[in-house]
N, C-alpha and C. Protein backbone atom coordinates (compact mmCIF):
# COMPACT_ATOMS: atom_id res chain seq x y z
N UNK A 1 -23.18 21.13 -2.84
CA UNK A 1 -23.04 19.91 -3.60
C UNK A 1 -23.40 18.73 -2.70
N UNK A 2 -24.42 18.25 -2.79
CA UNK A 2 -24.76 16.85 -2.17
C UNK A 2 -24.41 15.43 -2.75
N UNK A 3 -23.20 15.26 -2.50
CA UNK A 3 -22.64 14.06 -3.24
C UNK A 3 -22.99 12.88 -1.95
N UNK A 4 -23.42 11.55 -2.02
CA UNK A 4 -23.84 10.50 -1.13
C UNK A 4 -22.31 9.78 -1.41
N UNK A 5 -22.32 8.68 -0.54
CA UNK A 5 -20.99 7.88 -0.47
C UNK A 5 -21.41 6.35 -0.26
N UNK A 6 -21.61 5.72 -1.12
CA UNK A 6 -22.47 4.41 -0.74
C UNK A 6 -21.48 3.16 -0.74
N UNK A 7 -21.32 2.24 -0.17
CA UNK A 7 -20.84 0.79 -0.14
C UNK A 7 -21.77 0.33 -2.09
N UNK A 8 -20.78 0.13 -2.96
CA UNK A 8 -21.11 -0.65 -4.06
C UNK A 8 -20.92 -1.91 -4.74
N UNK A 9 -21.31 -2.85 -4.05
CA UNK A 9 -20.25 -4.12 -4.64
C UNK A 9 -20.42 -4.70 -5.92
N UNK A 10 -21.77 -4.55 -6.42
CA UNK A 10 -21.99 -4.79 -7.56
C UNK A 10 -21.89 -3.68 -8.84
N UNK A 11 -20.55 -3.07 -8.52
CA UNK A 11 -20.30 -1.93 -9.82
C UNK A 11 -20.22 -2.47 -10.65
N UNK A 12 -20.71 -1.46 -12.06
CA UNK A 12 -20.76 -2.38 -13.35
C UNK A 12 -19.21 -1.70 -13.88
N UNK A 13 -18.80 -3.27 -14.41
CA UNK A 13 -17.17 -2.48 -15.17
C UNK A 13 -17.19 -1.80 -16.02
N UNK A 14 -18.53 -1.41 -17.09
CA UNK A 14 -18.50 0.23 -17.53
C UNK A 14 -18.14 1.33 -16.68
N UNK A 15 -19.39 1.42 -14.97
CA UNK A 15 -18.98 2.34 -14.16
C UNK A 15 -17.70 2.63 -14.08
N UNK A 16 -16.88 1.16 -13.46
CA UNK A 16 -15.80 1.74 -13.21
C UNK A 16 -14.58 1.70 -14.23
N UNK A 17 -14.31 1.56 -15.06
CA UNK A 17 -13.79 1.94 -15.99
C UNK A 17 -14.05 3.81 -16.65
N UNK A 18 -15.15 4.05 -16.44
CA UNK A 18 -15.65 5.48 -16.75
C UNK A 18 -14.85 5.96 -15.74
N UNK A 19 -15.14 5.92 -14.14
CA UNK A 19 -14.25 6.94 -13.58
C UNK A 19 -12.96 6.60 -13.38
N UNK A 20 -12.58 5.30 -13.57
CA UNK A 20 -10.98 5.45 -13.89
C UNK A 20 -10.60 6.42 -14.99
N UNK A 21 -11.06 6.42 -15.72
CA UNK A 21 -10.69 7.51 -16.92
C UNK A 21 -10.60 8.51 -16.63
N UNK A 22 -12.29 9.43 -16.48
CA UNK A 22 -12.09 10.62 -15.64
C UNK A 22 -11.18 10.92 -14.42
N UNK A 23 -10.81 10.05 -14.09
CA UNK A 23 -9.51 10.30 -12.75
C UNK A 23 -8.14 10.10 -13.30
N UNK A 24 -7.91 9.74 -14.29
CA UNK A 24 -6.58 9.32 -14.81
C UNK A 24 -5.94 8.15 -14.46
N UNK A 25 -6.65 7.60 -13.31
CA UNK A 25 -6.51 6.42 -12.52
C UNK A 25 -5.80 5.26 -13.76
N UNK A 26 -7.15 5.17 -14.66
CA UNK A 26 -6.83 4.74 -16.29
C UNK A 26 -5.51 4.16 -16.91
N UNK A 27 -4.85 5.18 -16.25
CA UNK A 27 -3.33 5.18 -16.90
C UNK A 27 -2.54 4.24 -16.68
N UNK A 28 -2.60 3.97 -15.38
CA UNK A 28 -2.10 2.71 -14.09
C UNK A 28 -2.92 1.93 -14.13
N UNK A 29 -3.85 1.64 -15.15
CA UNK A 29 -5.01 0.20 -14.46
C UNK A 29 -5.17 -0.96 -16.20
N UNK A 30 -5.09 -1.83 -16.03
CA UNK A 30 -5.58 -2.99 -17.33
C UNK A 30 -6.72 -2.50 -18.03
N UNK A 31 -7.14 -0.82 -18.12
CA UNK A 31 -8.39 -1.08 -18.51
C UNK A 31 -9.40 -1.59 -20.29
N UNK A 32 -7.65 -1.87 -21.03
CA UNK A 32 -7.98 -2.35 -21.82
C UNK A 32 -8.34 -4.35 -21.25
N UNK A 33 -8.34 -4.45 -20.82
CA UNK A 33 -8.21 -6.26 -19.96
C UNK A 33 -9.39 -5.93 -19.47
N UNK A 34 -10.89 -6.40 -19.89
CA UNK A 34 -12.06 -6.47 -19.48
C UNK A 34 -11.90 -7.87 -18.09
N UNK A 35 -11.60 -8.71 -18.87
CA UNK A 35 -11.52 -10.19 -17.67
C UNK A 35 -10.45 -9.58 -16.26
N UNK A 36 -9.74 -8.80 -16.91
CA UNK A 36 -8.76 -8.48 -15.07
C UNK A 36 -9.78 -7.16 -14.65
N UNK A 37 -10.08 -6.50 -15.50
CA UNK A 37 -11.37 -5.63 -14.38
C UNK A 37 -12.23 -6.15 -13.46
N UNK A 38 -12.98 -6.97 -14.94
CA UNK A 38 -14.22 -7.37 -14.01
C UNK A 38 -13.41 -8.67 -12.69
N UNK A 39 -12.62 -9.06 -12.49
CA UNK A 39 -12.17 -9.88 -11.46
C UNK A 39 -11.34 -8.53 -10.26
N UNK A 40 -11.47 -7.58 -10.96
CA UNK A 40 -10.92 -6.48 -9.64
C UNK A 40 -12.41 -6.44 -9.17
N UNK A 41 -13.18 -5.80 -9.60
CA UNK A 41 -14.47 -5.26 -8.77
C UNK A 41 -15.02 -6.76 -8.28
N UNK A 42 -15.13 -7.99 -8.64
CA UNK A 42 -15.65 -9.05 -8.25
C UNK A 42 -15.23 -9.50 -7.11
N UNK A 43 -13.11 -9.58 -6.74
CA UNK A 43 -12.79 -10.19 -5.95
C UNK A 43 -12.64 -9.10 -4.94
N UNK A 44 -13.12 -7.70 -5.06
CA UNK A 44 -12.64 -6.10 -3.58
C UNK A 44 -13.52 -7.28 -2.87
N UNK A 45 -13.19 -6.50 -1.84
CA UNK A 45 -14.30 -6.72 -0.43
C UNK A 45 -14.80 -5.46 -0.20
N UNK A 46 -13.99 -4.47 -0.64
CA UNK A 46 -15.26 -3.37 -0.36
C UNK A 46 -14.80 -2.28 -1.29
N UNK A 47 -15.76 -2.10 -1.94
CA UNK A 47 -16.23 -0.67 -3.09
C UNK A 47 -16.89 0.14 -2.29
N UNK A 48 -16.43 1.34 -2.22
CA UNK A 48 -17.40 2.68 -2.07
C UNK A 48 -17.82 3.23 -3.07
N UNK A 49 -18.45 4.19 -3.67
CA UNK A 49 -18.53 5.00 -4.73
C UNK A 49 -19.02 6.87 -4.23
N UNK A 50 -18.72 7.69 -4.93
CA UNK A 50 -19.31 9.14 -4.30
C UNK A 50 -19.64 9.24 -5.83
N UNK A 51 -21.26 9.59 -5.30
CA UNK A 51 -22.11 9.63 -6.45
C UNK A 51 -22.55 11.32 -6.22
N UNK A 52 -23.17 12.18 -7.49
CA UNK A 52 -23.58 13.30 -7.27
C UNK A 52 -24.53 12.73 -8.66
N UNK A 53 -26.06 12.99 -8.79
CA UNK A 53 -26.75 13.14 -9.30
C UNK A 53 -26.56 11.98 -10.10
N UNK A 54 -26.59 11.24 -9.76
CA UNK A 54 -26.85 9.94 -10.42
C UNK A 54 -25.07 9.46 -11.35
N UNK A 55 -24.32 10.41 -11.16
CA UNK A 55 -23.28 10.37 -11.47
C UNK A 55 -21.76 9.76 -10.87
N UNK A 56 -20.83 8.89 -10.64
CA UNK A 56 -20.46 8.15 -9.92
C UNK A 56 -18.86 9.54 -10.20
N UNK A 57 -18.80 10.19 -9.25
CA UNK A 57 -17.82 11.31 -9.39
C UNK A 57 -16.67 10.36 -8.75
N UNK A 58 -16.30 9.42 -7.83
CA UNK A 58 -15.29 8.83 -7.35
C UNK A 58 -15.76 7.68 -6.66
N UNK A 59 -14.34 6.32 -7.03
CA UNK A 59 -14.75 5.38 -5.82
C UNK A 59 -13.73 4.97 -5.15
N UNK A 60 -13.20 3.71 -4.30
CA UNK A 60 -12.59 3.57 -3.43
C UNK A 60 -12.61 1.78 -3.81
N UNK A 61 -11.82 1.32 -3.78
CA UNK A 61 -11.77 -0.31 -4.10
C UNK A 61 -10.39 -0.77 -3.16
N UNK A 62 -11.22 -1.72 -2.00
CA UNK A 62 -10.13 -2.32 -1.14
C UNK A 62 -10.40 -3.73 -1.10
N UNK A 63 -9.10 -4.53 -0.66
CA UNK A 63 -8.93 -5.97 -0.28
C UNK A 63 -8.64 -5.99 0.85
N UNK A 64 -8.86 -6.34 1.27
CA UNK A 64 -9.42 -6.56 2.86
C UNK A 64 -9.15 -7.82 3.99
N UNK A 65 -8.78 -7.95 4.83
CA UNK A 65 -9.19 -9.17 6.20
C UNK A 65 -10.13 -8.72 7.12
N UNK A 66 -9.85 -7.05 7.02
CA UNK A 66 -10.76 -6.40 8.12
C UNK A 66 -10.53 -6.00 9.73
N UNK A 67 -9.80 -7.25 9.67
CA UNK A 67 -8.91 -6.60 11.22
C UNK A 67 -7.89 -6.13 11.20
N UNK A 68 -6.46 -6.63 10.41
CA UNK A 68 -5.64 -6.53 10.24
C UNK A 68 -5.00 -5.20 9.64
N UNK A 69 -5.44 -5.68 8.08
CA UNK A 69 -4.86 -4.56 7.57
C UNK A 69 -5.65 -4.67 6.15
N UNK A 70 -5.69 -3.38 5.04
CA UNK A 70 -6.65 -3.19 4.04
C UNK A 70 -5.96 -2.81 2.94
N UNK A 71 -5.79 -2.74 1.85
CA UNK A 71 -4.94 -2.70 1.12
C UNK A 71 -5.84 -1.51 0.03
N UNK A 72 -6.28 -0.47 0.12
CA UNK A 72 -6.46 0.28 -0.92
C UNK A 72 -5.53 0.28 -2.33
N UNK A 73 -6.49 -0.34 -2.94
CA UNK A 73 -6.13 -0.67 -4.52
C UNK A 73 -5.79 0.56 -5.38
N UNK A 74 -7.57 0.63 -4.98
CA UNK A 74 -7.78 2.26 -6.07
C UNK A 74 -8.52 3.40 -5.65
N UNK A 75 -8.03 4.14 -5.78
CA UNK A 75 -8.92 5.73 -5.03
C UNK A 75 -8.86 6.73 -6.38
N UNK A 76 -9.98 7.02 -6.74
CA UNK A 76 -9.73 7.54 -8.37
C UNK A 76 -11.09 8.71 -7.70
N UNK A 77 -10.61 9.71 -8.28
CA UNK A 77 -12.04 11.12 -7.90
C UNK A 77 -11.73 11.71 -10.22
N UNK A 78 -13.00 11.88 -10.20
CA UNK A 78 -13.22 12.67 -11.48
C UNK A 78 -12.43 13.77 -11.11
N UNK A 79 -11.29 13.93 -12.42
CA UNK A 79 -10.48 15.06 -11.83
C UNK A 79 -10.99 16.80 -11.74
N UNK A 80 -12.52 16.63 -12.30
CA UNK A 80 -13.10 17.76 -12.39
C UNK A 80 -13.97 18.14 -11.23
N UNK A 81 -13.71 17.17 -10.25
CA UNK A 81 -14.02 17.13 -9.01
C UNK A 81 -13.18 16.73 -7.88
N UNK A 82 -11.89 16.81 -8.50
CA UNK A 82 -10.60 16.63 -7.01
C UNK A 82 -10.16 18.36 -6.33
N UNK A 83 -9.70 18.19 -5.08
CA UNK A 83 -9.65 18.95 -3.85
C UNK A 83 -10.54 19.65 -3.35
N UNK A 84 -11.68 18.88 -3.42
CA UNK A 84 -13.08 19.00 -3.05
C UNK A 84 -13.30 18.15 -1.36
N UNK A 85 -12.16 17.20 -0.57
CA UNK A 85 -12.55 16.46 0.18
C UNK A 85 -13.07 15.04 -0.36
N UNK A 86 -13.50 15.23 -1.46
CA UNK A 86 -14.11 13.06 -1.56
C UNK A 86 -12.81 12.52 -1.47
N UNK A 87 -12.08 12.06 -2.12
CA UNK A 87 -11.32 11.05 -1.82
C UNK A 87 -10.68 11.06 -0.15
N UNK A 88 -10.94 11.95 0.83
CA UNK A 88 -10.38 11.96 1.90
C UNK A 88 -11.93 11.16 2.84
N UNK A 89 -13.21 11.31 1.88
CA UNK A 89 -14.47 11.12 2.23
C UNK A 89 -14.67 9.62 2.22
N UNK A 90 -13.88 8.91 0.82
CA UNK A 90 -13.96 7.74 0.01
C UNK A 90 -13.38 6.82 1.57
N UNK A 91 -12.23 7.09 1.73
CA UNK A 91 -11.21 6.29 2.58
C UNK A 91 -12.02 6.10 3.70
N UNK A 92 -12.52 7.43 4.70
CA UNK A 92 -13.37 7.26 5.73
C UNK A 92 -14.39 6.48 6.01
N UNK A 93 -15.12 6.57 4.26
CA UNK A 93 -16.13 5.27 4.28
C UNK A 93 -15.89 3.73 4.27
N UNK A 94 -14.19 3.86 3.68
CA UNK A 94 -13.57 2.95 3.58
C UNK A 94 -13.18 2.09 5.06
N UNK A 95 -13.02 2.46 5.74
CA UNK A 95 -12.29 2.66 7.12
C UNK A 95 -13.21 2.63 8.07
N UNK A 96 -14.56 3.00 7.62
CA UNK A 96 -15.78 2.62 8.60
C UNK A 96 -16.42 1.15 8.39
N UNK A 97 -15.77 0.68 7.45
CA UNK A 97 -16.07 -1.00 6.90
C UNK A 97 -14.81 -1.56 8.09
N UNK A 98 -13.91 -1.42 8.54
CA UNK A 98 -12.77 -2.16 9.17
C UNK A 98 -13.23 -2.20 10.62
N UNK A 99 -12.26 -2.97 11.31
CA UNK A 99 -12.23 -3.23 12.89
C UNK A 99 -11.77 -2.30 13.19
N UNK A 100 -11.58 -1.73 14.41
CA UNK A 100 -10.83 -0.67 15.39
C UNK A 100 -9.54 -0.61 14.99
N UNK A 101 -8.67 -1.79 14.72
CA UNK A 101 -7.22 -1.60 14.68
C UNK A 101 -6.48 -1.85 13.51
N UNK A 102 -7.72 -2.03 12.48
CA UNK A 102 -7.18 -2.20 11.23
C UNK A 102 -6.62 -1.23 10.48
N UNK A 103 -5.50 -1.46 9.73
CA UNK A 103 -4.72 -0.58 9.48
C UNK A 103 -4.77 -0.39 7.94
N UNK A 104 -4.84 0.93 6.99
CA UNK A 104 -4.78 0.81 5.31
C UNK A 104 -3.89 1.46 4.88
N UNK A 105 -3.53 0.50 3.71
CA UNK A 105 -2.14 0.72 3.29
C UNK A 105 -2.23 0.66 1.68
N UNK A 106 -1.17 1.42 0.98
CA UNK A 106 -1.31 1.33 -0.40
C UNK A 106 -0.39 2.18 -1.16
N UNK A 107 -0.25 1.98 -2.34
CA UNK A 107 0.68 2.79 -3.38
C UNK A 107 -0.03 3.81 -3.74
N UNK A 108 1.21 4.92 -3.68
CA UNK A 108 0.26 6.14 -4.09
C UNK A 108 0.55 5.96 -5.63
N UNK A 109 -0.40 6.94 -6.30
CA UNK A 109 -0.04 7.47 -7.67
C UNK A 109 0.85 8.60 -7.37
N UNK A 110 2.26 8.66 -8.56
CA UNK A 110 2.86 9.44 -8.54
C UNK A 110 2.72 10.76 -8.40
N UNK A 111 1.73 11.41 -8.81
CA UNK A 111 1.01 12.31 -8.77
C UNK A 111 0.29 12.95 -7.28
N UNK A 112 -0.02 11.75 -6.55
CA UNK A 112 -0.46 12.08 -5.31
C UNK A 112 0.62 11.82 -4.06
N UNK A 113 1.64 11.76 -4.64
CA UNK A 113 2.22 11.14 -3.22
C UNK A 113 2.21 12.66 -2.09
N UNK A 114 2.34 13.80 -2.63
CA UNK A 114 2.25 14.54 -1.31
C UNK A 114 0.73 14.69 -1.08
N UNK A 115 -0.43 14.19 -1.06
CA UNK A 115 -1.40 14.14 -0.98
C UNK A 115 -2.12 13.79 0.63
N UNK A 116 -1.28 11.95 0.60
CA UNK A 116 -1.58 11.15 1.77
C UNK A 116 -1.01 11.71 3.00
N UNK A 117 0.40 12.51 2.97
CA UNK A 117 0.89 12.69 4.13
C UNK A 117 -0.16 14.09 4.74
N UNK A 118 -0.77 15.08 4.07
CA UNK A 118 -1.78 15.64 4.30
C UNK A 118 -3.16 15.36 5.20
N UNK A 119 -3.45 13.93 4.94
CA UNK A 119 -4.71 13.68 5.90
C UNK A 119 -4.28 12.54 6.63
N UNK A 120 -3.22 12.20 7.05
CA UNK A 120 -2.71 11.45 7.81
C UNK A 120 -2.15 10.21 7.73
N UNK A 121 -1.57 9.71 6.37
CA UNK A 121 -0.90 8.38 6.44
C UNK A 121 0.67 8.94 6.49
N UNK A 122 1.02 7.88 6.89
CA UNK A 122 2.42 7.57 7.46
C UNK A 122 3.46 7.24 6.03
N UNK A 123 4.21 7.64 5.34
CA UNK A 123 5.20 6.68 4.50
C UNK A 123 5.77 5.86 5.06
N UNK A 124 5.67 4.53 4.38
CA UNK A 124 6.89 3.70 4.85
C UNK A 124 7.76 3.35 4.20
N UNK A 125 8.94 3.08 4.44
CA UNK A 125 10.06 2.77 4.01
C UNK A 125 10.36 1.79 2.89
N UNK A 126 9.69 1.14 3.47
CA UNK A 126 9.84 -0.52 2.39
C UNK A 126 9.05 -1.60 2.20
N UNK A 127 8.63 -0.94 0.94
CA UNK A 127 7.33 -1.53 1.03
C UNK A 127 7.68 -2.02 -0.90
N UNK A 128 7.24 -2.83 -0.86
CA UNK A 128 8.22 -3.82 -2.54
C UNK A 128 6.90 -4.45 -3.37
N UNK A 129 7.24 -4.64 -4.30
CA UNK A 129 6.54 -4.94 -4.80
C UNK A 129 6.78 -5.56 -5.94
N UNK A 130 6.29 -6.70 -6.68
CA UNK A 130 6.66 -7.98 -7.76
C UNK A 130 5.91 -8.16 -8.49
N UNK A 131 6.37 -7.08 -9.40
CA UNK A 131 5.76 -7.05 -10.98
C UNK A 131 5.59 -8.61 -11.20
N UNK A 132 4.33 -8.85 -12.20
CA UNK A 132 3.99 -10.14 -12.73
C UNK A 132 4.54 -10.47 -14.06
N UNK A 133 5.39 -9.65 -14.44
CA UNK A 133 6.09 -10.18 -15.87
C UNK A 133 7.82 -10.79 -14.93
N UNK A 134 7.78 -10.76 -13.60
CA UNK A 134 9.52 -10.82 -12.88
C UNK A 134 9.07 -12.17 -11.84
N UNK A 135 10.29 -12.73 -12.48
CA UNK A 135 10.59 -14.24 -11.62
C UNK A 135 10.79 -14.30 -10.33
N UNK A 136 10.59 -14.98 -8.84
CA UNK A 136 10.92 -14.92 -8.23
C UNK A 136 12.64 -15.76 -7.83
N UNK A 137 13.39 -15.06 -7.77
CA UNK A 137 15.13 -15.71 -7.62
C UNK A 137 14.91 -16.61 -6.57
């Protein structure tokens, strides 16, 4: 299987909306909210995609400083193509965009949480997060 792994910044929000679906990603994402899509793929700093035959099988969408630290948004693989290695492929490409000491961090999907500790991220403890329908006290 010769799947390529390309830097994409100009994904079209059909693309990615298609493999959110096929990944289930879908489930967890606005993808009825065309205006909050297209402002996800507009404002990443870096899209990967793993394409096989003209086909976009998985991508990788991060926010970024670049030195610091990277915030993987979304890591979605066509589920008819997961434990194949891409999404462990996606991140690497991901991670070859950063500085030496930059560090990536992110919410798993429920589904994957024993996934990450597999190719090497760390859990952390406390890490929070503020839903946009909740006030700040």
């Amino acid at each position: 299987m010769n799947i390529t792994y390309q830097i994409t910044p100009n994904l079209s929000i059909e693309a990615f909306l298609d493999i959110l679906n096929r990944s289930t990603l879908g489930e967890r994402r606005p993808i009825d909210d065309l205006e909050c899509v297209e402002s996800m793929i507009k404002n990443a700093d870096i899209i990967v995609t793993a394409v096989l035959d003209e086909k976009i099988v998985g991508v990788a969408r991060a926010v970024t400083d670049f030195s610091y630290c990277c915030y993987l948004s979304d890591l979605a693989v066509d589920v008819s193509f997961q434990s194949q290695g891409i999404g462990k492929k996606l991140i690497q490409s991901v991670r070859e965009q950063l500085k030496a000491k930059c560090k990536i961090i992110l919410l798993s999907a429920p589904a994957a949480v024993e996934y990450y500790p597999k190719i090497g991220f760390t859990q952390h403890p406390s890490a929070w997060v503020l839903d946009s329908t909740k006030e700040i006290l």
